[in-house]
C-alpha atoms as a PDB file:
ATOM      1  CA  UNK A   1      -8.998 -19.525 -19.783  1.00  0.00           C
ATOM      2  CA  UNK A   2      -9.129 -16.057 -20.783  1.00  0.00           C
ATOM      3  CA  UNK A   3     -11.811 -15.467 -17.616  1.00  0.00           C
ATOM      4  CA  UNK A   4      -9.083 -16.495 -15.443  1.00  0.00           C
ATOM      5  CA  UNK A   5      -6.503 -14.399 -17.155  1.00  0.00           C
ATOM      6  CA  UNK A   6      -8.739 -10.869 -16.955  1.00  0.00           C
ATOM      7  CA  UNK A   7      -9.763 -11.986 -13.038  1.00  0.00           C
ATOM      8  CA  UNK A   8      -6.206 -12.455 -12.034  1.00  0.00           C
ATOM      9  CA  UNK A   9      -5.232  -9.124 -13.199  1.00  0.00           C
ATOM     10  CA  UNK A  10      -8.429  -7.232 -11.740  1.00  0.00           C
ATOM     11  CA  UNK A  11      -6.966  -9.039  -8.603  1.00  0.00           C
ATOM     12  CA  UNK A  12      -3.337  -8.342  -8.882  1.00  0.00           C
ATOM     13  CA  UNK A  13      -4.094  -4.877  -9.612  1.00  0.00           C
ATOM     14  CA  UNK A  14      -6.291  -4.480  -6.515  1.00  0.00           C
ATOM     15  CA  UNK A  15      -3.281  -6.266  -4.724  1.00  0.00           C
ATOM     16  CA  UNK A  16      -0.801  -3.633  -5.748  1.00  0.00           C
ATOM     17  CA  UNK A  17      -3.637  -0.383  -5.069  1.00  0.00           C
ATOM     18  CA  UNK A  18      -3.292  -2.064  -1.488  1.00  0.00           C
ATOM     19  CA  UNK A  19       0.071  -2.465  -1.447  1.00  0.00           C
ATOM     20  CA  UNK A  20       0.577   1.129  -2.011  1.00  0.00           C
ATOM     21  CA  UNK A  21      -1.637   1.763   0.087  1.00  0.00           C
ATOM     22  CA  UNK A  22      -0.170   0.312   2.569  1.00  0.00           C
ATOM     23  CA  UNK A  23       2.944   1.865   1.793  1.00  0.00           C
ATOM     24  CA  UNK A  24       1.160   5.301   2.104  1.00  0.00           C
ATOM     25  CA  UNK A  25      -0.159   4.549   5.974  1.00  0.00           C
ATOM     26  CA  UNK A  26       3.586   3.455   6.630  1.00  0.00           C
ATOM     27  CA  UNK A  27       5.379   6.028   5.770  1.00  0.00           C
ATOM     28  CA  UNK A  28       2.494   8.548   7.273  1.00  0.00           C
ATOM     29  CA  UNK A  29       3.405   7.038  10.896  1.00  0.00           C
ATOM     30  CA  UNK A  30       7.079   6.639  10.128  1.00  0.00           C
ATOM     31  CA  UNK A  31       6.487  10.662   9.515  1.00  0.00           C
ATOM     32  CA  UNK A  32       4.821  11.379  12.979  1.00  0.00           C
ATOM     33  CA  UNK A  33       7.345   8.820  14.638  1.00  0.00           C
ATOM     34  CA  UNK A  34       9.871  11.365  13.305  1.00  0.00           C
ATOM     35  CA  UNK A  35       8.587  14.255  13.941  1.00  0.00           C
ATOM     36  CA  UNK A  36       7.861  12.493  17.925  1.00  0.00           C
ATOM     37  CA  UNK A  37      11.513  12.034  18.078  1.00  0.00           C
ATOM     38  CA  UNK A  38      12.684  15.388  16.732  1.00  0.00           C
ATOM     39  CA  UNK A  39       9.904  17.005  19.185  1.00  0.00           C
ATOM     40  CA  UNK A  40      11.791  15.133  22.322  1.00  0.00           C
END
């Protein structure tokens, strides 16, 4: 049981690095959408 406990963390922990990652990319386009609208 404690194998399952240390390999749900590892993946929850991955899950959240991708999360922000995600988050990251997001608000990187929401920046150029932006800036595209401010430019026209």
């Amino acid at each position: 049981m404690g194998d399952d406990g240390s390999i749900s963390k590892k993946s929850g922990t991955q899950i959240l690095i991708c999360d922000v990652l995600k988050n990251r990319l997001n608000s990187k386009n929401q920046y150029k959408k932006a800036l595209n609208i401010s430019a026209l």
